[in-house]
N, C-alpha and C. Protein backbone atom coordinates (compact mmCIF):
# COMPACT_ATOMS: atom_id res chain seq x y z
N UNK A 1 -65.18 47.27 -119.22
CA UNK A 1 -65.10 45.84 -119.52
C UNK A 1 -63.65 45.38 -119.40
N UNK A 2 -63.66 44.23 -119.31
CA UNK A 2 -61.98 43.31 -118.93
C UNK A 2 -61.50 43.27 -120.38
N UNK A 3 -60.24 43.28 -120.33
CA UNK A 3 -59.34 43.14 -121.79
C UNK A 3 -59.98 42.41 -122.41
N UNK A 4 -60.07 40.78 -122.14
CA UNK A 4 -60.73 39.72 -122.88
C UNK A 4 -61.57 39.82 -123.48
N UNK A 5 -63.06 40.69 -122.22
CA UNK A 5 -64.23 41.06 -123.40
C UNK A 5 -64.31 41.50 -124.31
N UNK A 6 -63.28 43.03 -124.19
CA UNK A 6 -62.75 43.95 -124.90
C UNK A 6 -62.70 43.53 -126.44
N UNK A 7 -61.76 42.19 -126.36
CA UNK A 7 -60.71 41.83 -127.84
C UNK A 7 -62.15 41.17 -128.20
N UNK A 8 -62.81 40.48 -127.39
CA UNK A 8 -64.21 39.48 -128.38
C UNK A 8 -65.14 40.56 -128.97
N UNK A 9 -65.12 41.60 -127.94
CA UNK A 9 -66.43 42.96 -128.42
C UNK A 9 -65.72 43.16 -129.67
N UNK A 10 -64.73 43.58 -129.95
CA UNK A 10 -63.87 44.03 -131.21
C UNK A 10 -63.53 42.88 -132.26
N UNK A 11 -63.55 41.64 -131.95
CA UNK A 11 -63.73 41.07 -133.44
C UNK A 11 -65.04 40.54 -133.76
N UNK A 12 -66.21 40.90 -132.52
CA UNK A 12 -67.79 40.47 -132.92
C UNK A 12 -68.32 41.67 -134.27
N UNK A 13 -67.45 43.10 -133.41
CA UNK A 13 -68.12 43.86 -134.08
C UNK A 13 -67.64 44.22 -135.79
N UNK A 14 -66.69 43.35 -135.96
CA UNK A 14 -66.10 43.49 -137.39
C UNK A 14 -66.80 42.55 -138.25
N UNK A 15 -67.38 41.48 -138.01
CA UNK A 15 -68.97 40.85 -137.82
C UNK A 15 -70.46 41.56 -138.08
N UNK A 16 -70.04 42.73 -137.35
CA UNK A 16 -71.72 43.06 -136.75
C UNK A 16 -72.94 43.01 -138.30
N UNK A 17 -73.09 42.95 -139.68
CA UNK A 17 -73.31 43.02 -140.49
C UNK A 17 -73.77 41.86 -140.71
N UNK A 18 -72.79 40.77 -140.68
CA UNK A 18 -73.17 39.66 -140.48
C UNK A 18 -74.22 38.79 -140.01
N UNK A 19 -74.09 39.29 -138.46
CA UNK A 19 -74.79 38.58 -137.48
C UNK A 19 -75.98 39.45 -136.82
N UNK A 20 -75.69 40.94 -137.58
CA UNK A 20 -77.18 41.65 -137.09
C UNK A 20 -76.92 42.11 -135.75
N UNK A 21 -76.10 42.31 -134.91
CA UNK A 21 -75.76 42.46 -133.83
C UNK A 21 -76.33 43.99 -134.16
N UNK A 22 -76.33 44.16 -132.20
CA UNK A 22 -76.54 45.54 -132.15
C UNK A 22 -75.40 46.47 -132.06
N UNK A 23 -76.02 47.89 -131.98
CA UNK A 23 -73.93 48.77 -132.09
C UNK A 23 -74.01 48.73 -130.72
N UNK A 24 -72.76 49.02 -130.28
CA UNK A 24 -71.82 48.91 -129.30
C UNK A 24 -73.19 49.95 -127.78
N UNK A 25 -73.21 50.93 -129.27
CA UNK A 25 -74.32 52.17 -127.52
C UNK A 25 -75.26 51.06 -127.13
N UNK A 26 -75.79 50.75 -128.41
CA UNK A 26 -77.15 49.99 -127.45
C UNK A 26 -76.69 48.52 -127.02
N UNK A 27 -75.85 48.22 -126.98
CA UNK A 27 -74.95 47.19 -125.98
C UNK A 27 -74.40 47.84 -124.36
N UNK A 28 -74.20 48.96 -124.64
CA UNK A 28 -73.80 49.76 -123.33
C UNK A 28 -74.45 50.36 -122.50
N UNK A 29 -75.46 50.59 -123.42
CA UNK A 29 -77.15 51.18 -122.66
C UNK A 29 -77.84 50.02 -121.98
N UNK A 30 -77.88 48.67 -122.69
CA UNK A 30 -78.39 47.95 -122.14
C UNK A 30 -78.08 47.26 -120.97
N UNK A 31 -76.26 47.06 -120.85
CA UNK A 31 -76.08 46.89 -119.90
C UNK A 31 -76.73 48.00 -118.58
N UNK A 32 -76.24 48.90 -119.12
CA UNK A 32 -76.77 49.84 -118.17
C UNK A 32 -77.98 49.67 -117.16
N UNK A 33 -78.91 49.56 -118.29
CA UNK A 33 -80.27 49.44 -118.09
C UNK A 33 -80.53 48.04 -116.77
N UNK A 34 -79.82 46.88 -117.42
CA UNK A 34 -80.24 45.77 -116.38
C UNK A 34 -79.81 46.04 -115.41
N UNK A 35 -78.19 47.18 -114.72
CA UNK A 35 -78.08 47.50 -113.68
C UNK A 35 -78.81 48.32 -112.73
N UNK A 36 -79.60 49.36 -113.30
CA UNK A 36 -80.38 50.42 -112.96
C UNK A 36 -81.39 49.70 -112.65
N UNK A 37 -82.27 48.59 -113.17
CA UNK A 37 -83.45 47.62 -113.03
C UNK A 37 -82.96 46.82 -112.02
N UNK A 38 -81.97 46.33 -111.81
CA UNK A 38 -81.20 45.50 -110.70
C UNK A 38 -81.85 44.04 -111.09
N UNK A 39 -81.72 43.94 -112.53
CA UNK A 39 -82.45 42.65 -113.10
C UNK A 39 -81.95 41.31 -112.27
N UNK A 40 -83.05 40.38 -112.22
CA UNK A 40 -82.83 39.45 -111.92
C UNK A 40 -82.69 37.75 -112.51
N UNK A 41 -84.14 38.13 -113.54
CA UNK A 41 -84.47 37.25 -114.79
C UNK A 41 -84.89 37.52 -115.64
N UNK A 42 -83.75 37.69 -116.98
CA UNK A 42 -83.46 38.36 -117.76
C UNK A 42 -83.59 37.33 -118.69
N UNK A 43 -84.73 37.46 -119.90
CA UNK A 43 -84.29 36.67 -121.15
C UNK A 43 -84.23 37.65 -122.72
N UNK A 44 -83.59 37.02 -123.35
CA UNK A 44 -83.37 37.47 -124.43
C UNK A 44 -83.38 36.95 -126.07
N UNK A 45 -84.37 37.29 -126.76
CA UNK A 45 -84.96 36.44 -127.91
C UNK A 45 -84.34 37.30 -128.80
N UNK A 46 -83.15 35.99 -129.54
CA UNK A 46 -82.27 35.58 -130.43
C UNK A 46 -80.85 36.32 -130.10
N UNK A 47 -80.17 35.26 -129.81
CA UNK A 47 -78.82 35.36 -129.63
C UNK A 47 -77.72 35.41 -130.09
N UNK A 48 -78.06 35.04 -131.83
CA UNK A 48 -76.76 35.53 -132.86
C UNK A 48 -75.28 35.28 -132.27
N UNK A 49 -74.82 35.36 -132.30
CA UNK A 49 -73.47 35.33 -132.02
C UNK A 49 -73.18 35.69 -130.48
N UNK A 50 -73.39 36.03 -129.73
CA UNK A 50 -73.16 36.34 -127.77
C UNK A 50 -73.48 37.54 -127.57
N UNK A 51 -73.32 38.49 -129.10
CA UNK A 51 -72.84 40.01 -128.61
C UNK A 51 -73.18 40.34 -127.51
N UNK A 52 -74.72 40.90 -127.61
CA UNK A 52 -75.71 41.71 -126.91
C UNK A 52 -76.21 40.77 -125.34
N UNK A 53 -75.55 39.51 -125.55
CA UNK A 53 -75.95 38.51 -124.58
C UNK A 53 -74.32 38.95 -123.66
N UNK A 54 -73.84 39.03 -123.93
CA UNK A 54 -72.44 39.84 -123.10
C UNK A 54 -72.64 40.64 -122.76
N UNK A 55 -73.13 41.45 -123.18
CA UNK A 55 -73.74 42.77 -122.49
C UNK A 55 -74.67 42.89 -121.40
N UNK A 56 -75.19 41.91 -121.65
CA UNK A 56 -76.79 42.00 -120.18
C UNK A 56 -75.97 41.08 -119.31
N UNK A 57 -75.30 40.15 -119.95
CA UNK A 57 -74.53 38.87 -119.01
C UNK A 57 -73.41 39.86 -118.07
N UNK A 58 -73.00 40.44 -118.24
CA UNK A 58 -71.36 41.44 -117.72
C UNK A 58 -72.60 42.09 -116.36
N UNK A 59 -73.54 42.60 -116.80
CA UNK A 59 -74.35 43.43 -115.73
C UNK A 59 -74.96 42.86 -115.25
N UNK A 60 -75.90 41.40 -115.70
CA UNK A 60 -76.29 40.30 -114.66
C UNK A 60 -75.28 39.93 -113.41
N UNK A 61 -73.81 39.69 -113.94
CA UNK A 61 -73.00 39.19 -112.99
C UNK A 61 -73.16 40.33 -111.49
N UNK A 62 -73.34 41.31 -112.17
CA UNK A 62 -73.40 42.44 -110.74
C UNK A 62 -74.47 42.39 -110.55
N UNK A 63 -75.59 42.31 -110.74
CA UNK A 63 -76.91 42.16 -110.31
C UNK A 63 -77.13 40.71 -109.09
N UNK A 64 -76.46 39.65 -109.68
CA UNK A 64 -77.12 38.20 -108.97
C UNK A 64 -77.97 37.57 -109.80
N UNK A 65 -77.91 38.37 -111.33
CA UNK A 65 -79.35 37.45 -111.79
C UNK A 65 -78.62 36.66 -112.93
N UNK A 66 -79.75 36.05 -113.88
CA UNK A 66 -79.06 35.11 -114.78
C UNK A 66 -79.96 35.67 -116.17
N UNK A 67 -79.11 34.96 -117.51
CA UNK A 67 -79.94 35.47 -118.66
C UNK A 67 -80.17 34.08 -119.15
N UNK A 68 -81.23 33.90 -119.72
CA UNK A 68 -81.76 32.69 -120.51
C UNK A 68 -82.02 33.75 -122.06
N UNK A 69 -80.85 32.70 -123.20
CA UNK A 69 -81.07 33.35 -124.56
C UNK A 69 -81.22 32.40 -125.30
N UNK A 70 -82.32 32.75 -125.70
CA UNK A 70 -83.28 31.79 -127.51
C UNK A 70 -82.54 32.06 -128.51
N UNK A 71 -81.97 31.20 -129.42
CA UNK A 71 -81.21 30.98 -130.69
C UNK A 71 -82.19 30.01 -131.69
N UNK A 72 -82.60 30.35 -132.78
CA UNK A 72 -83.29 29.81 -133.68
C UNK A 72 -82.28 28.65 -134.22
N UNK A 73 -80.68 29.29 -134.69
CA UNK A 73 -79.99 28.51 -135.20
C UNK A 73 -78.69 27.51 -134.44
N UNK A 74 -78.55 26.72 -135.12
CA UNK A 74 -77.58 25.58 -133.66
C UNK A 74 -76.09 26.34 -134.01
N UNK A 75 -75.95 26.54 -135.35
CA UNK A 75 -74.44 27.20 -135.63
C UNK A 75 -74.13 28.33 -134.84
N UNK A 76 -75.31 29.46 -134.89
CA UNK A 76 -75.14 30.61 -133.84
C UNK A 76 -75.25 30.60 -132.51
N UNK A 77 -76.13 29.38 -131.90
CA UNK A 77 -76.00 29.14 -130.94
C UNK A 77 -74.58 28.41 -130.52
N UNK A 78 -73.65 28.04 -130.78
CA UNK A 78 -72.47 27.22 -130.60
C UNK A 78 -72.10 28.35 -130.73
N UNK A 79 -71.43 29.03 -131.51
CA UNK A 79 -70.53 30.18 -131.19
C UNK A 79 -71.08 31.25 -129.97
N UNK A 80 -72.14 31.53 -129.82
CA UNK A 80 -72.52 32.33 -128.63
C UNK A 80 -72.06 31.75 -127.59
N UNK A 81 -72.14 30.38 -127.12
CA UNK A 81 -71.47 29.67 -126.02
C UNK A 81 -70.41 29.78 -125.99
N UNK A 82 -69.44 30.14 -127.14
CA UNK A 82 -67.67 30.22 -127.06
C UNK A 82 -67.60 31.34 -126.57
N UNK A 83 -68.38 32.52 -127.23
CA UNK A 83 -67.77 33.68 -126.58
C UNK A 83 -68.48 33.95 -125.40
N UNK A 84 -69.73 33.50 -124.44
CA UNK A 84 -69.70 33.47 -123.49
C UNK A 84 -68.82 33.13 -122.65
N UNK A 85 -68.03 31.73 -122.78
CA UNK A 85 -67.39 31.21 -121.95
C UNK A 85 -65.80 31.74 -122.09
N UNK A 86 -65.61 32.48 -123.13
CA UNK A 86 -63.96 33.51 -123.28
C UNK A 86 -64.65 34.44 -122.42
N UNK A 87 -65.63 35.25 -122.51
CA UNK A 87 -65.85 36.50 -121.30
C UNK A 87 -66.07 36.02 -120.15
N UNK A 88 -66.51 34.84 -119.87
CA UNK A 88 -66.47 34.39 -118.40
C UNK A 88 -68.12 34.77 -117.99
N UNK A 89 -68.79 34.52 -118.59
CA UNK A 89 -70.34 34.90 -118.38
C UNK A 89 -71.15 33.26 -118.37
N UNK A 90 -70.42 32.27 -118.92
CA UNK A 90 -71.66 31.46 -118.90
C UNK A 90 -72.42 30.81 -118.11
N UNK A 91 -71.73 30.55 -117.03
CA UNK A 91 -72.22 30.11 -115.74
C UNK A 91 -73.30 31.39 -115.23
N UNK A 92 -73.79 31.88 -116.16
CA UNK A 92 -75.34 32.51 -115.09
C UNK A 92 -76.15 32.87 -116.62
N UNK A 93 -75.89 31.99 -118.05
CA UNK A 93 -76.60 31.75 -119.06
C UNK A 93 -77.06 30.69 -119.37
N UNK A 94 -78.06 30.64 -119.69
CA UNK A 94 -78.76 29.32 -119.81
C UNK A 94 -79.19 29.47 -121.67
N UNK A 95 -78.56 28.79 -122.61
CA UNK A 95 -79.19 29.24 -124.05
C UNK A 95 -80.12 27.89 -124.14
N UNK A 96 -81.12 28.42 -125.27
CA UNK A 96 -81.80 27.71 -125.80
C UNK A 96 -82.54 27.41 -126.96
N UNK A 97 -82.17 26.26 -127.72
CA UNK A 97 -81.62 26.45 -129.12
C UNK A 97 -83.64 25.84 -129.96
N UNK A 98 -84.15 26.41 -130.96
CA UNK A 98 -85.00 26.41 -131.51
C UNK A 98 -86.23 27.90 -131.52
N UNK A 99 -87.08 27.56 -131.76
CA UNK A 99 -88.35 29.33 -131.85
C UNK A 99 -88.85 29.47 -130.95
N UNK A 100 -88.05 30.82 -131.02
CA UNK A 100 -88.86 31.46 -129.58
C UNK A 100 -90.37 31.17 -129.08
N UNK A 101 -90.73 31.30 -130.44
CA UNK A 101 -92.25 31.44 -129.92
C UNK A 101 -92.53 29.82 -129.37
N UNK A 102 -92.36 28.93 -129.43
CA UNK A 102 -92.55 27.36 -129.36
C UNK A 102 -91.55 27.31 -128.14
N UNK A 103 -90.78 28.27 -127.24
CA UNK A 103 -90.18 28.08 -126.48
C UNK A 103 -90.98 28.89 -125.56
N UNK A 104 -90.99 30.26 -125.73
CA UNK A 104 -92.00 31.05 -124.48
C UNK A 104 -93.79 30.25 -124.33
N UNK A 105 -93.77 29.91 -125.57
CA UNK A 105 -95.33 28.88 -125.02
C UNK A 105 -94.82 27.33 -123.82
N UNK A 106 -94.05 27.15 -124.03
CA UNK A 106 -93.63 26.07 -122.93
C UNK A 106 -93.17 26.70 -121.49
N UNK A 107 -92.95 28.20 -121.46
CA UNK A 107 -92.55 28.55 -120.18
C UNK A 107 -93.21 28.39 -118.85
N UNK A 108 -92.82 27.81 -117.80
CA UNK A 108 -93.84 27.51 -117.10
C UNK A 108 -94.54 28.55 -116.29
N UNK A 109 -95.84 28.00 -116.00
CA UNK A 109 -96.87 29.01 -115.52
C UNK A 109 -96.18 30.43 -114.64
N UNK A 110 -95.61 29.47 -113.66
CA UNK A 110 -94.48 30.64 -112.35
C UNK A 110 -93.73 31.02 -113.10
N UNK A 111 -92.94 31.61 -113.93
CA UNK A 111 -91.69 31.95 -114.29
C UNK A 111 -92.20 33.43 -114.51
N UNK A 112 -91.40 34.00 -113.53
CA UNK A 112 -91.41 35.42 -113.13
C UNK A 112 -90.12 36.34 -114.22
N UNK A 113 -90.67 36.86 -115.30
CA UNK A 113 -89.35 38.01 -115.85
C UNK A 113 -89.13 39.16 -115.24
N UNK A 114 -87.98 39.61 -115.03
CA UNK A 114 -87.98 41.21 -114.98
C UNK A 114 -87.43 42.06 -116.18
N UNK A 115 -86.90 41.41 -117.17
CA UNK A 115 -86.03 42.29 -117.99
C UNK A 115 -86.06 41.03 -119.42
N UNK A 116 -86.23 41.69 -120.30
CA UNK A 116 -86.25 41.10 -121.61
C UNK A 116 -85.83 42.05 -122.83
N UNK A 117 -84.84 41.67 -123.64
CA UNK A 117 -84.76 41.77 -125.24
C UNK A 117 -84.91 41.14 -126.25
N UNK A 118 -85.48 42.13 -126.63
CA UNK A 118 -86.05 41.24 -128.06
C UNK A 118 -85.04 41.66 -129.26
N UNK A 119 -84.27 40.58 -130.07
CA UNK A 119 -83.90 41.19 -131.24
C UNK A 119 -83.88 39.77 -132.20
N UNK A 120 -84.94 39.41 -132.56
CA UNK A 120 -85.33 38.45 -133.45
C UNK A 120 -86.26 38.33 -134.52
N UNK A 121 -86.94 37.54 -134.96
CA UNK A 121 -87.80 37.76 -136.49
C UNK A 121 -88.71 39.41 -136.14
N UNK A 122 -88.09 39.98 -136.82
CA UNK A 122 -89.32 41.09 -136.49
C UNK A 122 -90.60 41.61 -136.99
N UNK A 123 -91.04 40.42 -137.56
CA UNK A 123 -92.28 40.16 -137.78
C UNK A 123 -93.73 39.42 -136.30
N UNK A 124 -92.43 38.70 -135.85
CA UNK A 124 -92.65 37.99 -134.49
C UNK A 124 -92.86 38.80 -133.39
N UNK A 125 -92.45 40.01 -133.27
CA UNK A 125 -91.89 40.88 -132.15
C UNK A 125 -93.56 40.95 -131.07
N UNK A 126 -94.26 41.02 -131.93
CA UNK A 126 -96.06 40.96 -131.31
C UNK A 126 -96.02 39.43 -130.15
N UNK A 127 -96.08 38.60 -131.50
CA UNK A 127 -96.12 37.31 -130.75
C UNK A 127 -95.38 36.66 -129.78
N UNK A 128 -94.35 37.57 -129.41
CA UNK A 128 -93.20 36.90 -128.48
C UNK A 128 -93.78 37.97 -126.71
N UNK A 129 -94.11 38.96 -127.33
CA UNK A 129 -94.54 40.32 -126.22
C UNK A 129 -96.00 38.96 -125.76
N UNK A 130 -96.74 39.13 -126.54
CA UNK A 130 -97.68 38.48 -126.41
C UNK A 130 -98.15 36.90 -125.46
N UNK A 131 -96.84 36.60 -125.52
CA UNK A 131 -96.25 35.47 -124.79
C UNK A 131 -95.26 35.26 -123.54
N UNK A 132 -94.96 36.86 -123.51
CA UNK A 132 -94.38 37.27 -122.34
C UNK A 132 -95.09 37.85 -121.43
N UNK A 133 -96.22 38.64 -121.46
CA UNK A 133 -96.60 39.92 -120.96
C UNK A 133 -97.12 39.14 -119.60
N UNK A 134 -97.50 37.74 -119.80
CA UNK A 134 -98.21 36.86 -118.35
C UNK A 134 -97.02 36.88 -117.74
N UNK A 135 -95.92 36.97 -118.00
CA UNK A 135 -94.05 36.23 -117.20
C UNK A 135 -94.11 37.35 -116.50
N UNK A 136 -93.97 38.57 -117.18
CA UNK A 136 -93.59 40.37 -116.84
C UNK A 136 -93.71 40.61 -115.59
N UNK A 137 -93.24 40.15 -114.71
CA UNK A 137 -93.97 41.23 -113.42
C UNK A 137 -93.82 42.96 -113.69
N UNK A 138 -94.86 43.38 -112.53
CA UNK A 138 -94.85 44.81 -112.20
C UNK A 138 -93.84 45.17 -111.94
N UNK A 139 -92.91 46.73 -113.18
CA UNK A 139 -91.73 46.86 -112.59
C UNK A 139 -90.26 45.88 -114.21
N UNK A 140 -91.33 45.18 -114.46
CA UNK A 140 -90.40 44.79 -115.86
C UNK A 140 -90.05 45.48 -116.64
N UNK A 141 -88.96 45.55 -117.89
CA UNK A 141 -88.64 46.35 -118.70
C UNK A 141 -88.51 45.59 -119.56
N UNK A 142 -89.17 46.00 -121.23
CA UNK A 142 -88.84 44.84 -122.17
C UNK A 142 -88.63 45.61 -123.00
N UNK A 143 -87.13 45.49 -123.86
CA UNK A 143 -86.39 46.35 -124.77
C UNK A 143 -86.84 45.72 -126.42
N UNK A 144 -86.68 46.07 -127.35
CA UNK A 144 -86.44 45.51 -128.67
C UNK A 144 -85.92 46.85 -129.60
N UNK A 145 -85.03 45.42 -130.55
CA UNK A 145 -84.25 46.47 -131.24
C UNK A 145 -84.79 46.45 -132.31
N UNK A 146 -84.48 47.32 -133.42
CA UNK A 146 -85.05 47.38 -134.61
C UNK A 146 -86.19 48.35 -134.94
N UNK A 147 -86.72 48.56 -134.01
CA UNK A 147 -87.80 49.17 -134.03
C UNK A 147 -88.11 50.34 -135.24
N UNK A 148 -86.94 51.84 -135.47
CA UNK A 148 -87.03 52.57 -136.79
C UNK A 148 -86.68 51.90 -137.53
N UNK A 149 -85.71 50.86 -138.04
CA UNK A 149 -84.97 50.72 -138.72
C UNK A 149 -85.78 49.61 -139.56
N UNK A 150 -86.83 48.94 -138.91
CA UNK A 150 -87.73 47.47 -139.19
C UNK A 150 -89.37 48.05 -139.28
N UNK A 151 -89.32 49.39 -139.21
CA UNK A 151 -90.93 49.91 -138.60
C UNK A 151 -92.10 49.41 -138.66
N UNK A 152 -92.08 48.94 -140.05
CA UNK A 152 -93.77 48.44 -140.40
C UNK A 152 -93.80 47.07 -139.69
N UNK A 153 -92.57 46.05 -139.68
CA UNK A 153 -92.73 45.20 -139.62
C UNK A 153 -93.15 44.82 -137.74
N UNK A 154 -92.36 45.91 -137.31
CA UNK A 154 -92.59 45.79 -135.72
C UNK A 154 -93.80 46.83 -135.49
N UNK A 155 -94.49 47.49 -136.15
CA UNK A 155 -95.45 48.03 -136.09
C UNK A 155 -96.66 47.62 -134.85
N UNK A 156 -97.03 46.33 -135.46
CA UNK A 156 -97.90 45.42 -134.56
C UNK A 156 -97.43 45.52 -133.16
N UNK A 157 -96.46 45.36 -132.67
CA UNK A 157 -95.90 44.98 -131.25
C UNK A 157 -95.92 46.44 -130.99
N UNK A 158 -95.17 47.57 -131.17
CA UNK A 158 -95.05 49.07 -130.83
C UNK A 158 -96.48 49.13 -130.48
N UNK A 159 -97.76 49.23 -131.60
CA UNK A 159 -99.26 49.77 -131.28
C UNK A 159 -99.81 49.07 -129.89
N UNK A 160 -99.52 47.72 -129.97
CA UNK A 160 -100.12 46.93 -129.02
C UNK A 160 -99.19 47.37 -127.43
N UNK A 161 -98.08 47.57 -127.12
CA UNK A 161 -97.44 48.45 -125.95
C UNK A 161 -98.00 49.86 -126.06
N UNK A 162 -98.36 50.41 -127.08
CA UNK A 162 -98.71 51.94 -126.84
C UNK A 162 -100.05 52.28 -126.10
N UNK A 163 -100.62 50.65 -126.69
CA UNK A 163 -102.35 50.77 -126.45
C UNK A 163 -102.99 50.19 -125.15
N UNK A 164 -101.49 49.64 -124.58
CA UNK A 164 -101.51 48.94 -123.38
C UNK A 164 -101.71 49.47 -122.50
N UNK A 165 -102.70 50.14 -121.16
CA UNK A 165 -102.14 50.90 -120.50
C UNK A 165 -101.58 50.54 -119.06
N UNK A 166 -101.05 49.26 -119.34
CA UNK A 166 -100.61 48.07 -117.91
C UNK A 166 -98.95 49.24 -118.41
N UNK A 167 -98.79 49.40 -119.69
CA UNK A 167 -97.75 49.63 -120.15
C UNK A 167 -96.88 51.24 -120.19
N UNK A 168 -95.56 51.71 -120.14
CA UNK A 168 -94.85 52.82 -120.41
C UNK A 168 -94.15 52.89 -121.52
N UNK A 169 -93.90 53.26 -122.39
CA UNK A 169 -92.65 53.18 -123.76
C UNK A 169 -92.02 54.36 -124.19
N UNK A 170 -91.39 54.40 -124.16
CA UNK A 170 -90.21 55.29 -125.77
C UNK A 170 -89.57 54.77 -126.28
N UNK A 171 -89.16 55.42 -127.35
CA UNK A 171 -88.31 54.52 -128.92
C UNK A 171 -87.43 55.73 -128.78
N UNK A 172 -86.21 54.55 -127.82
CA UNK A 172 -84.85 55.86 -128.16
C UNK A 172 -83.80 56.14 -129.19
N UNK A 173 -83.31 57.45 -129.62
CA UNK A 173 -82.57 57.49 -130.99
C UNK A 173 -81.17 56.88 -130.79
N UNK A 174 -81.26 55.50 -130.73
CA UNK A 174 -80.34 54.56 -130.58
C UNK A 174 -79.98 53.89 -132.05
N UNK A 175 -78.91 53.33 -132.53
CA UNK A 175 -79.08 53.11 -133.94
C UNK A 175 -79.85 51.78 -134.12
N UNK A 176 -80.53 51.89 -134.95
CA UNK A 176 -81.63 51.12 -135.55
C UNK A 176 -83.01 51.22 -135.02
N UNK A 177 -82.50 52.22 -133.52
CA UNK A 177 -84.24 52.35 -132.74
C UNK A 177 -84.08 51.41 -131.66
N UNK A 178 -84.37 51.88 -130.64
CA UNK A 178 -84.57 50.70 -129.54
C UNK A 178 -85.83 51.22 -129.13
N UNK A 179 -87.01 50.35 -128.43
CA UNK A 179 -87.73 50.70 -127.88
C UNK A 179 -87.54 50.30 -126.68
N UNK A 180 -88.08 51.02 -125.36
CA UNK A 180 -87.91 50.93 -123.78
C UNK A 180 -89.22 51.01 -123.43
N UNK A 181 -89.69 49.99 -123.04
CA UNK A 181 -91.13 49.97 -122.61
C UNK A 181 -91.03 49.36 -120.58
N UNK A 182 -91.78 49.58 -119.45
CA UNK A 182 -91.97 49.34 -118.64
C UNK A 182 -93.36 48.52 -118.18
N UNK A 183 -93.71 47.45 -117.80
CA UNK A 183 -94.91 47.65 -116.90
C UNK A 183 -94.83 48.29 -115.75
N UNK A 184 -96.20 48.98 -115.93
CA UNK A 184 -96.39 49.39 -114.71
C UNK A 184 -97.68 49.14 -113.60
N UNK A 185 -98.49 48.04 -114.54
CA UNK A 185 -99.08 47.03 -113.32
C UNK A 185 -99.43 46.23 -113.69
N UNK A 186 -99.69 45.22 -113.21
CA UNK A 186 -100.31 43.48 -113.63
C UNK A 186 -101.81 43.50 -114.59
């Protein structure tokens, strides 16, 4: 990463408690991940502060693709736009401020995903999959965090990908749990 990101990654993460952010690996994995996927349309439900939206945004820029990120709150959404636009990412982010779920029900019919994170109400985590899985093309990857760390509550969403068999998953020993799920057909 560039100096700049560098100094924002390092005073987000003195924060991270705060704002629920994820740790730094599964910020680095994820980038990873959207490069290896060669993501193209990438969204990400709840945006807290930019962190984790810097992270897919830094590896979108090498990809060609763009991230669209859902913010429940307008305060966190305003600061995510600052530190987008100090890392130099915002021009291929599109945020969007109110519930996810009242936002992925408005998505339009065509809107093709390849890559999604989830790190928001995790009670919701069902209902947001649930609202994605028509977007997903064959070949998508949809991450969420929380997964050990939130278990019962993301319970619902884990059973329903396990029971899927359009679907692939593991829950890697990432801190707090990430799960990595794939489709693998329509």
């Amino acid at each position: 990463m560039d100096s700049t990101t560098e100094v924002v990654f390092k005073r987000l993460e003195e924060t991270q408690n705060e704002f629920w952010n994820v740790a730094r690996e599964t910020g680095n994995f994820l980038n990873m991940l959207v490069k290896i996927c060669n993501a193209q349309n990438a969204y990400e439900i709840g945006t807290s502060n930019g962190y984790s939206g810097i992270w897919l945004a830094k590896a979108l820029k090498e990809t060609g693709g763009h991230l669209t990120t859902i913010e429940f709150y307008e305060k966190r959404r305003v600061l995510a736009e600052e530190n987008f636009k100090t890392c130099g990412v915002m021009d291929i982010i599109t945020t969007k401020e109110g519930s996810a779920i009242g936002i992925l029900e408005r998505l339009p019919e065509d809107e093709v995903i390849d890559f999604v994170f989830i790190d928001a109400n995790k009670s919701q985590y069902i209902e947001y999959f649930n609202l994605l899985d028509k977007h997903l093309k064959k070949g998508a990857v949809i991450c969420a965090d929380n997964v050990t760390s939130h278990a019962e509550k993301v319970k619902p969403f884990l059973d329903a990908i396990n029971g899927n068999p359009k679907y692939q998953m593991e829950v890697l020993d990432l801190p707090a749990g990430l799960a990595v799920a794939r489709k693998n057909s329509d």
